[in-house]
Protein backbone atom coordinates (compact mmCIF):
# COMPACT_ATOMS: atom_id res chain seq x y z
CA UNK A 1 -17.91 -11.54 22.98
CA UNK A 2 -20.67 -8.83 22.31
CA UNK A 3 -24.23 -9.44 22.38
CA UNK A 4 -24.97 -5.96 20.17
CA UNK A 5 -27.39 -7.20 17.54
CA UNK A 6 -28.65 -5.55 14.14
CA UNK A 7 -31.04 -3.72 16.25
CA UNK A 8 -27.85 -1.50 17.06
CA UNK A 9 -26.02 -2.26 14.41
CA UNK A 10 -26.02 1.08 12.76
CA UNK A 11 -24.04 -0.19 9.49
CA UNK A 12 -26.51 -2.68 8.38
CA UNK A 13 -29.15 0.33 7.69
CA UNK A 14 -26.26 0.46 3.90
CA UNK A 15 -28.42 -2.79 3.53
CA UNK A 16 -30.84 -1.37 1.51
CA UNK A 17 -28.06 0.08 -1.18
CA UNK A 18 -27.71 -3.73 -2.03
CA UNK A 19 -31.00 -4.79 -2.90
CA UNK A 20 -29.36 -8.21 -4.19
CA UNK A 21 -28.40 -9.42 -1.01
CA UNK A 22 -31.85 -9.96 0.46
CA UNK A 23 -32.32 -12.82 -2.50
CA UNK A 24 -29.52 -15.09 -1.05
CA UNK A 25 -27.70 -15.59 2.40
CA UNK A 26 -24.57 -13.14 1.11
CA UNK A 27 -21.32 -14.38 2.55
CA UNK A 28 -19.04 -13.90 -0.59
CA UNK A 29 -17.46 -10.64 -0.12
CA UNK A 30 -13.97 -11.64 0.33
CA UNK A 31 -14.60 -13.09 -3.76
CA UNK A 32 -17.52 -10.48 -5.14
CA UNK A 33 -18.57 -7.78 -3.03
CA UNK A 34 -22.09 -7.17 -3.40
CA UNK A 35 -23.69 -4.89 -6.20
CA UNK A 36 -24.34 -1.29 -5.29
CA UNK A 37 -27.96 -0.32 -6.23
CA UNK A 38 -26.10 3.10 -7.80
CA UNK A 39 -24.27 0.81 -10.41
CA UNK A 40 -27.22 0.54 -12.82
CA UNK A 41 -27.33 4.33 -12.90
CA UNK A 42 -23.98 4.55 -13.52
CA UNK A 43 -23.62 2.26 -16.37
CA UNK A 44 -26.99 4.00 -17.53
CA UNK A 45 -24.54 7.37 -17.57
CA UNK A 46 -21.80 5.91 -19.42
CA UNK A 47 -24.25 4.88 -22.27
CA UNK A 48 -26.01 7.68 -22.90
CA UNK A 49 -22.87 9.79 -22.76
CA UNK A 50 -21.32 7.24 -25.53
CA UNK A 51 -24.33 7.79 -27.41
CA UNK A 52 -25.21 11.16 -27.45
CA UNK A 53 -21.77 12.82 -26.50
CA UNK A 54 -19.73 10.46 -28.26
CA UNK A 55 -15.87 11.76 -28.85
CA UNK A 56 -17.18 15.05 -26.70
CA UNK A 57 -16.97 12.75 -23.29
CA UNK A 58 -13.39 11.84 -23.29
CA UNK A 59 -12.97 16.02 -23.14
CA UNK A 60 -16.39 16.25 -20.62
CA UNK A 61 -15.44 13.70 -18.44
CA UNK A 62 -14.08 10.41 -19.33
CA UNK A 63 -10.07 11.57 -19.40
CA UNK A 64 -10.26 12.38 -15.79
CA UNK A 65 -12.20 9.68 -14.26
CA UNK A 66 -9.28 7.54 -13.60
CA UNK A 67 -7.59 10.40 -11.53
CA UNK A 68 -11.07 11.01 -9.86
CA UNK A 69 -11.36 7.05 -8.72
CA UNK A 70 -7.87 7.11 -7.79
CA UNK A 71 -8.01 9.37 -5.23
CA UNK A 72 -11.19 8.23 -4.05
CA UNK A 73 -9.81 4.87 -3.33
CA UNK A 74 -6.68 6.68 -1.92
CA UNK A 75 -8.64 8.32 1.08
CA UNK A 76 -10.11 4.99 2.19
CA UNK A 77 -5.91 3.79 2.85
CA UNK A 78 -4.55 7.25 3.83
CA UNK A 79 -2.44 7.75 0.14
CA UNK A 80 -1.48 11.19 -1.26
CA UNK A 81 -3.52 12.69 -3.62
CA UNK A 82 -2.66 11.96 -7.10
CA UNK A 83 -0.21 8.93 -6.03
CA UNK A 84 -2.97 6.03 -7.16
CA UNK A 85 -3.31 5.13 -10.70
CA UNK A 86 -5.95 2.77 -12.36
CA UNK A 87 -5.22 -0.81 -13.90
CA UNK A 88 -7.46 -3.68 -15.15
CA UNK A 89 -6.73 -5.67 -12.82
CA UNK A 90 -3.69 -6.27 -9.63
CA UNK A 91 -1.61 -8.89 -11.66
CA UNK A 92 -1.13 -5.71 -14.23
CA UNK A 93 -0.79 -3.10 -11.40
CA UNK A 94 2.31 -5.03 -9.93
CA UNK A 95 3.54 -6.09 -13.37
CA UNK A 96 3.82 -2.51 -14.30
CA UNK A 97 5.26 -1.39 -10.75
CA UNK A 98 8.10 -4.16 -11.57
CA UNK A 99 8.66 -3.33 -15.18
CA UNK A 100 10.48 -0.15 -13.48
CA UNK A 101 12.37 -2.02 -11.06
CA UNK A 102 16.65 -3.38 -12.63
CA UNK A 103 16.70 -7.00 -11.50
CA UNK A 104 20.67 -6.75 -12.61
CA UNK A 105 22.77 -8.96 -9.95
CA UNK A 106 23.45 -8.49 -7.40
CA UNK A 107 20.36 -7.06 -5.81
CA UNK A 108 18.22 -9.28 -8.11
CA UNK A 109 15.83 -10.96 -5.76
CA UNK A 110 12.21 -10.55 -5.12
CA UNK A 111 10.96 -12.13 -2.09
CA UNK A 112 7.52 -13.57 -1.74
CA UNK A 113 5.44 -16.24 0.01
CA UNK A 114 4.28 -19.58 -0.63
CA UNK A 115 0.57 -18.01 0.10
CA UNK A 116 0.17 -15.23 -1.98
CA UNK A 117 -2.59 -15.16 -4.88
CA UNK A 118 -1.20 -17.69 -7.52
CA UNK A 119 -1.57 -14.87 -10.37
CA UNK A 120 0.79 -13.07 -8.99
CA UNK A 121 3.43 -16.24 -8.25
CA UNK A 122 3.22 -16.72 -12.01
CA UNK A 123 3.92 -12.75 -12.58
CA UNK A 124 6.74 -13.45 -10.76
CA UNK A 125 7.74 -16.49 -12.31
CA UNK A 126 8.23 -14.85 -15.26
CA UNK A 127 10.67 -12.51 -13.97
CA UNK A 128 12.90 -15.30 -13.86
CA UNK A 129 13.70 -13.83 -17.80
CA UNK A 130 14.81 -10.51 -16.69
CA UNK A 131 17.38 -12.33 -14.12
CA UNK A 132 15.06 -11.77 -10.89
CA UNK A 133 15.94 -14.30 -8.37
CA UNK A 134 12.65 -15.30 -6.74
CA UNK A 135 12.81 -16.16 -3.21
CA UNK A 136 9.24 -17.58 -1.82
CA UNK A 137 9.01 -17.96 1.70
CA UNK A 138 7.26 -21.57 2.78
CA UNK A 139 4.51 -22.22 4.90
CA UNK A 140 4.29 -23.82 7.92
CA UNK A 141 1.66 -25.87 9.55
CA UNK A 142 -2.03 -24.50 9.12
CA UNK A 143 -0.86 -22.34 5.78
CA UNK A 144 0.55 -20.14 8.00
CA UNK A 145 3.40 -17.81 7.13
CA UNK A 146 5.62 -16.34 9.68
CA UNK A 147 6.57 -12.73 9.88
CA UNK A 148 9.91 -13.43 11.29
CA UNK A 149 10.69 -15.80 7.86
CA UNK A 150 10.06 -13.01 5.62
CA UNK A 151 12.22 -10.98 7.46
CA UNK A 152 14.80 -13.02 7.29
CA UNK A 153 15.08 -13.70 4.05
CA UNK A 154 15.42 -9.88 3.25
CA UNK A 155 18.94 -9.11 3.02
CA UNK A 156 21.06 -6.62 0.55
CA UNK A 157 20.24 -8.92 -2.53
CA UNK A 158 16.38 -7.98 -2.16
CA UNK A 159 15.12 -5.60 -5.03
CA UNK A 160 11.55 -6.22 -4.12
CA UNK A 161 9.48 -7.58 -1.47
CA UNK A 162 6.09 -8.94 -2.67
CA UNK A 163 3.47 -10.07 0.04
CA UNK A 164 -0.51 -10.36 0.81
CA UNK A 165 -1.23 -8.40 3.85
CA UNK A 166 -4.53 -10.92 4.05
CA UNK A 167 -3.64 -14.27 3.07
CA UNK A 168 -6.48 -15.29 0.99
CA UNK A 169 -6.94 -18.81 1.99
CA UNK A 170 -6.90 -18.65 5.32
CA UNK A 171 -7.35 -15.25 6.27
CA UNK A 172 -4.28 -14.70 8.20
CA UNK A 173 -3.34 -11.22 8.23
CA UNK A 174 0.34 -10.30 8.17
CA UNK A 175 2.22 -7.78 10.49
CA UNK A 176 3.48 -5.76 7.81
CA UNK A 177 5.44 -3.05 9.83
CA UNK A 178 8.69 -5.28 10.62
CA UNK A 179 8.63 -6.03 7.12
CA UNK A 180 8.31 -2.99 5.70
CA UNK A 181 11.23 -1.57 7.83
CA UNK A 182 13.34 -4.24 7.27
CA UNK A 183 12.93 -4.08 3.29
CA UNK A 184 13.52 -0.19 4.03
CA UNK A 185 16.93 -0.99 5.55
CA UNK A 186 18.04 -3.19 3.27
CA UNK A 187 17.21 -1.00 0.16
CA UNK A 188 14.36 -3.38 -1.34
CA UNK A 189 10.89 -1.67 -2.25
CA UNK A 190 7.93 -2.98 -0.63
CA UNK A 191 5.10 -4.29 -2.68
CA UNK A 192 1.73 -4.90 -1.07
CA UNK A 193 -0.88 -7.16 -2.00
CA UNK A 194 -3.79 -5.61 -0.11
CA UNK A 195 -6.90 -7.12 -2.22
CA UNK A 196 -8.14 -9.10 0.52
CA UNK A 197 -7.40 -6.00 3.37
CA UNK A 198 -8.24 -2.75 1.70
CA UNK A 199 -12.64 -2.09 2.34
CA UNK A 200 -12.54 -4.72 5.44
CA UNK A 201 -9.53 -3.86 7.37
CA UNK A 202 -7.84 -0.21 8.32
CA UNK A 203 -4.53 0.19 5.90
CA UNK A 204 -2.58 3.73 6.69
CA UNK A 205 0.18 3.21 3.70
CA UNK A 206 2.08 6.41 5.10
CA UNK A 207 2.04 5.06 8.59
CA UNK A 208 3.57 1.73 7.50
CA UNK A 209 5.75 3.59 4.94
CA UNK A 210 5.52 0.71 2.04
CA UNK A 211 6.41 1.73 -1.35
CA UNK A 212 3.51 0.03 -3.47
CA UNK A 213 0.33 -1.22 -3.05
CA UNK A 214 -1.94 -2.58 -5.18
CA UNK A 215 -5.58 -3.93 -4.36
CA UNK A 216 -9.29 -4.02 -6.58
CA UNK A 217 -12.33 -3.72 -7.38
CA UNK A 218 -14.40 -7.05 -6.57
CA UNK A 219 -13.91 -8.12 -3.40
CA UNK A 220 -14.58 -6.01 0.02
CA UNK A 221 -14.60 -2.11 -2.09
CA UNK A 222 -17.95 -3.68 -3.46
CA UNK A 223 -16.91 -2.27 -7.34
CA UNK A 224 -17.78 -5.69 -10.02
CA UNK A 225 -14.82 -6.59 -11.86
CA UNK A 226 -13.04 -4.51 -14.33
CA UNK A 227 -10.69 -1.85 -11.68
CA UNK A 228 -7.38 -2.60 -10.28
CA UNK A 229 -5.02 -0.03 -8.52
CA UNK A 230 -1.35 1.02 -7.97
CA UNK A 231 -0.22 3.34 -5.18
CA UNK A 232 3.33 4.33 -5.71
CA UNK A 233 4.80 6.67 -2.43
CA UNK A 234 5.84 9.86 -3.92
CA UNK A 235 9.40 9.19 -2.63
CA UNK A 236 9.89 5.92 -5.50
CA UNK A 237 7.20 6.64 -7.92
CA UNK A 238 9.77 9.53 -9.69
CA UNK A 239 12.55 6.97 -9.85
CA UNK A 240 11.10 4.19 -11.27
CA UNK A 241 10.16 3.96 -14.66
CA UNK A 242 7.62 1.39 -16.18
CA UNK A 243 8.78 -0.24 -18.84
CA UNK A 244 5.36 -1.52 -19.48
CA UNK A 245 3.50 1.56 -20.70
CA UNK A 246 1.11 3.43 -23.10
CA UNK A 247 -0.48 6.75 -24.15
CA UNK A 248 -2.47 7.86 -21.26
CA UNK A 249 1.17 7.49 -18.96
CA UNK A 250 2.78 10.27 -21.32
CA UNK A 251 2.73 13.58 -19.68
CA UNK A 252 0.72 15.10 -23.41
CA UNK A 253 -0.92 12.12 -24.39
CA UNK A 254 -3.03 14.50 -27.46
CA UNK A 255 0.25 15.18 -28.30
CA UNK A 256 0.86 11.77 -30.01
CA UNK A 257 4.09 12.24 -29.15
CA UNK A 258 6.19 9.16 -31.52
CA UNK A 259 8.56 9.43 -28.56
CA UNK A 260 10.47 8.91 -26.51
CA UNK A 261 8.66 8.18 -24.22
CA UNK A 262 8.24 11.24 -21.31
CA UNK A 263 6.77 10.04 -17.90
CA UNK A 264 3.58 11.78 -16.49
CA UNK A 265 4.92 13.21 -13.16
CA UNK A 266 1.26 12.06 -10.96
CA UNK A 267 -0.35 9.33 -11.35
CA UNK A 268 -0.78 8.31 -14.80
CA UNK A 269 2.98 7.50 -14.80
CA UNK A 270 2.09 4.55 -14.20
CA UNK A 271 -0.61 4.01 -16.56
CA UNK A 272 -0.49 2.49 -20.27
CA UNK A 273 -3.71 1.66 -22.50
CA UNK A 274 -6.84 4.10 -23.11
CA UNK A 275 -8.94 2.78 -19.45
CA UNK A 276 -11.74 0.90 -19.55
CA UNK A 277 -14.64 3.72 -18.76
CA UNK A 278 -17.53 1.17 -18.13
CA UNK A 279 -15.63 -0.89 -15.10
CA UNK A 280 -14.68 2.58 -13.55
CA UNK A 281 -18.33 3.95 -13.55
CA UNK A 282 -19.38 0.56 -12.52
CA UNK A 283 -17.11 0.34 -9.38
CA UNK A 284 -17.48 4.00 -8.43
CA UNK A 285 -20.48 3.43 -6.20
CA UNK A 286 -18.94 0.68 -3.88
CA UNK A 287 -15.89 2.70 -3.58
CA UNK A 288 -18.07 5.71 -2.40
CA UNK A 289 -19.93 4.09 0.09
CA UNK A 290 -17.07 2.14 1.72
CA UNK A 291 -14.97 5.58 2.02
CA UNK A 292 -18.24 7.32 3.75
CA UNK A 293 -18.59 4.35 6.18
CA UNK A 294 -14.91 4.33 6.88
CA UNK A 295 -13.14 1.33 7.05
CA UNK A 296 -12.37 1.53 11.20
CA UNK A 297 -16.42 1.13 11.85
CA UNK A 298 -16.51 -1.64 9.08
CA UNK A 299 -13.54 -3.19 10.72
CA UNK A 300 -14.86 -2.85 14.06
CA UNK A 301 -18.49 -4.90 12.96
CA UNK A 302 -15.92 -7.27 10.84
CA UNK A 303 -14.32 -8.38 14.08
CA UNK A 304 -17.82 -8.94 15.78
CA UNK A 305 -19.35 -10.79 13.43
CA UNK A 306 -16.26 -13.01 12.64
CA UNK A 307 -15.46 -13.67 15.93
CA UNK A 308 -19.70 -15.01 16.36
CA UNK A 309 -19.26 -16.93 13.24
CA UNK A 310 -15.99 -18.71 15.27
CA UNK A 311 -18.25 -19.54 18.32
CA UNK A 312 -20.95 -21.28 16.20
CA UNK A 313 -18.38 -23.34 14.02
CA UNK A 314 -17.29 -24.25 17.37
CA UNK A 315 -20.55 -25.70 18.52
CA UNK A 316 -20.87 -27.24 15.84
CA UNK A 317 -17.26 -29.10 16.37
CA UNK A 318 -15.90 -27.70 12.84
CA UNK A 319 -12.42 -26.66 12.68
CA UNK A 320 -11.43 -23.07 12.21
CA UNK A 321 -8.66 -22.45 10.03
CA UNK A 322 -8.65 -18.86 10.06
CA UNK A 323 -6.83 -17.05 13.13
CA UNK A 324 -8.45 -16.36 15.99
CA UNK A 325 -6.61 -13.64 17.58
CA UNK A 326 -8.10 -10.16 15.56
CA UNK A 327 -5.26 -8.83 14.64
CA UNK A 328 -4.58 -11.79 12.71
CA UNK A 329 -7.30 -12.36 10.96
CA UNK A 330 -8.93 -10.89 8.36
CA UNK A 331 -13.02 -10.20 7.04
CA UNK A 332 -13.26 -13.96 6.21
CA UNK A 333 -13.64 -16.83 8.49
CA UNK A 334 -12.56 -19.89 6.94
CA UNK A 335 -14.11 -23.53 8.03
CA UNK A 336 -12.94 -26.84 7.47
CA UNK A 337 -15.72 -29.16 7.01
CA UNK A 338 -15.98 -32.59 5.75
CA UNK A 339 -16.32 -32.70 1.87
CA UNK A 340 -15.92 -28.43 1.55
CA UNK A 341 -16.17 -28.79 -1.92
CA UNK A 342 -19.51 -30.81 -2.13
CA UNK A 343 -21.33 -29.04 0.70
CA UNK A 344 -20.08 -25.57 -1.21
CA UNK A 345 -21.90 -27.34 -4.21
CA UNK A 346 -24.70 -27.83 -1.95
CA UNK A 347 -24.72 -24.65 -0.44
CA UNK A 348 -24.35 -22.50 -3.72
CA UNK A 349 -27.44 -24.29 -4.90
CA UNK A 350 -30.17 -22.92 -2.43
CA UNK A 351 -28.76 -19.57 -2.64
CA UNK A 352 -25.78 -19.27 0.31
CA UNK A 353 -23.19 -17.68 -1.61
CA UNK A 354 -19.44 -18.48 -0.28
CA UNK A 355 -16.86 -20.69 -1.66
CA UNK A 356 -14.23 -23.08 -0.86
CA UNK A 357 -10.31 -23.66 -1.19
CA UNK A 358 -8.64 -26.82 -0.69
CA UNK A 359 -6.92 -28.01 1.62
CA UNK A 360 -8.39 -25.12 3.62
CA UNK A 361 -12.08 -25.63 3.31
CA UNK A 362 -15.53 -23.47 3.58
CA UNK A 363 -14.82 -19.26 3.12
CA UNK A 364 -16.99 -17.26 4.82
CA UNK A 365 -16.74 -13.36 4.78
CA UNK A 366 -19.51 -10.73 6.61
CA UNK A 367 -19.58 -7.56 5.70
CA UNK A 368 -20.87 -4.37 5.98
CA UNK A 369 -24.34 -5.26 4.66
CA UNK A 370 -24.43 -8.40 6.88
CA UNK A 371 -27.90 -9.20 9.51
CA UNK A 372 -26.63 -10.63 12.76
CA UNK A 373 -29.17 -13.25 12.49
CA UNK A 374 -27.68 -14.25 9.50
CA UNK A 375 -24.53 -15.73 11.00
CA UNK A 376 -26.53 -18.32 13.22
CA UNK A 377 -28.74 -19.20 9.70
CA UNK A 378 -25.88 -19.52 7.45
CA UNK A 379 -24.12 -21.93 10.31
CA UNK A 380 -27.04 -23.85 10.53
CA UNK A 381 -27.11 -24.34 6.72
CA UNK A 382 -23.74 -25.83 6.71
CA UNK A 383 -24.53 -28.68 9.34
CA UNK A 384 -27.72 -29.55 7.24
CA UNK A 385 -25.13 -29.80 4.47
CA UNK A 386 -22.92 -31.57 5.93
CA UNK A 387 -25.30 -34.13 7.66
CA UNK A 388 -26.62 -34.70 4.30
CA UNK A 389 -23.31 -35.52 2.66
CA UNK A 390 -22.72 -38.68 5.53
């Protein structure tokens, strides 16, 4: 294990763009990154240009922010330029993606997990209506999902395949190569859920050759709530078209064109409603910084840190949930601890920020920002919380 501390840590020196996290012991990235100092000047921008520009900043800049976040968050995971497109939120991302896809028998199935993010299990629930078949691969002991099972259940019926890369309550991170090339063989698309990856762990979405992938704002890219994204490869975005659209995914949208409806050719193909300026100016910041830090030296801390914070649950005879082998676990280390949800109570209270899941227990996530010191303190809290609650 290295022994580098903060004293050669040269990432922790972004510290001091997060003036927030020095009020609280900050181990809640995986849910809400932290605030960028930048973000109150960039709200400040958006007001003044609503009230002194008014209709003048859609023309001046507003209309082409979403193309200009887009490909910002498209450097930090290797996309083409203009092949990102902005959404509220990942649930609406993928539910456009899908609106494009024929779930007509036979190749009606979508195949998922027992462990991805409930919103989108209900997404896909409701695709039940337009004859999708939903196949969910279970879990096995630990929460743990097996590679090999979502492989197998692939087969010529597959339309889509819809996975986390990061599980989000455990942290395991899946192999998503075999998949991918499977689903490519087969004929499915490939859908990733990369919210709890993208900002904490290297994604190359032309090296693994998926077809979508979808991720946000709040977590690891440090942006608030408010910004979700699609990435469509340029070799299925021109074939599929949303069904679930709008005004800004026209290719004239001034036109006010009564239709029909003609497709954008970049990325606002995929896009629908007027965007929502304030959450784009708002998560611009985070997204900066994370792209000039680069995701391989964030990564490379991540490990460190996560890999301490392992040792000292250890010592302190706590069971680790998470993986332990790094390339199968993601930014967050989760804990089991007796009582998770009280001593999160506990914890929340006198200011260490991190949350809990059941059945899993205690979520902890480093990031960036993080003091090596800090992982020994915010250990130590947790067996003072714990002893507390016998």
């Amino acid at each position: 294990m290295s022994t580098r501390t903060a004293a050669s840590d040269r990432l922790v020196e972004w510290r001091r763009e997060f003036p927030g996290v020095e009020a609280s012991l900050f181990f809640i990235s995986h849910s809400l990154g932290a605030m960028p100092r930048d973000v109150e000047a960039s709200l400040r921008e958006y007001a003044l240009a609503w009230r002194d520009r008014s209709i003048r900043a859609w023309d001046e800049r507003w209309f082409a922010l979403p193309a200009e976040i887009g490909d910002t968050l498209g450097r930090i995971f290797n996309a083409e330029a203009g092949t990102v497109s902005i959404h509220s939120n990942v649930t609406l991302a993928q539910a456009v993606a899908l609106s494009g896809v024929d779930f007509t028998p036979p190749r009606n199935r979508l195949v998922c997990t027992e462990e991805d993010f409930p919103s989108v299990l209900y997404l896909y629930e409701g695709l039940k209506r337009r004859g999708a078949e939903i196949v969910k691969v279970a879990v096995r002991n630990g929460h743990r999902i097996d590679e090999e099972a979502i492989v197998a259940a692939i087969d010529e019926r597959t339309a889509v395949v819809a996975i986390s890369h990061v599980l989000f309550r455990t942290s395991q991170m899946l192999d998503l190569a075999p998949i991918a090339q499977r689903a490519r063989a087969a004929g499915a698309l490939t859908m990733i859920d990369a919210y709890q990856s993208i900002g904490a762990v290297p994604v190359d979405v032309r090296a693994l050759g998926v077809d979508l992938l979808t991720g946000g704002s709040v977590k690891w890219l440090c942006g608030g709530p408010g910004v979700g994204y699609l990435y469509a490869a340029p070799r299925v975005a021109a074939r599929l078209e949303p069904a679930l659209t709008g005004w800004m995914g026209h290719e004239r949208p001034f036109d006010f064109d009564p239709g029909p409806m003609r497709l954008h050719a970049g990325e606002r193909r995929f896009m629908n409603g007027t965007p929502a300026i304030p959450a784009l100016l708002a998560a611009r910041p985070g997204f900066e910084i994370v792209s000039e830090i680069g995701v391989a030296a964030i990564r490379e801390k991540s490990l460190r840190q996560t890999g301490r914070l392992m040792a000292l649950a250890d010592e302190a005879k706590f069971r680790v949930v998470s993986p332990r082998e790094d390339a199968r676990r993601g930014g967050t280390v989760v804990i089991d601890v007796p009582q998770a949800d009280h001593v999160c109570r506990k914890l929340l209270a006198i200011d260490v920020l991190l949350d809990h899941r059941p059945g899993v227990g205690l979520r902890l996530a480093p990031h960036f920002y993080t003091r090596d010191e800090e992982l020994d303190l915010v250990v130590r809290r947790i067996r003072e919380a714990v002893a507390l609650g016998r």
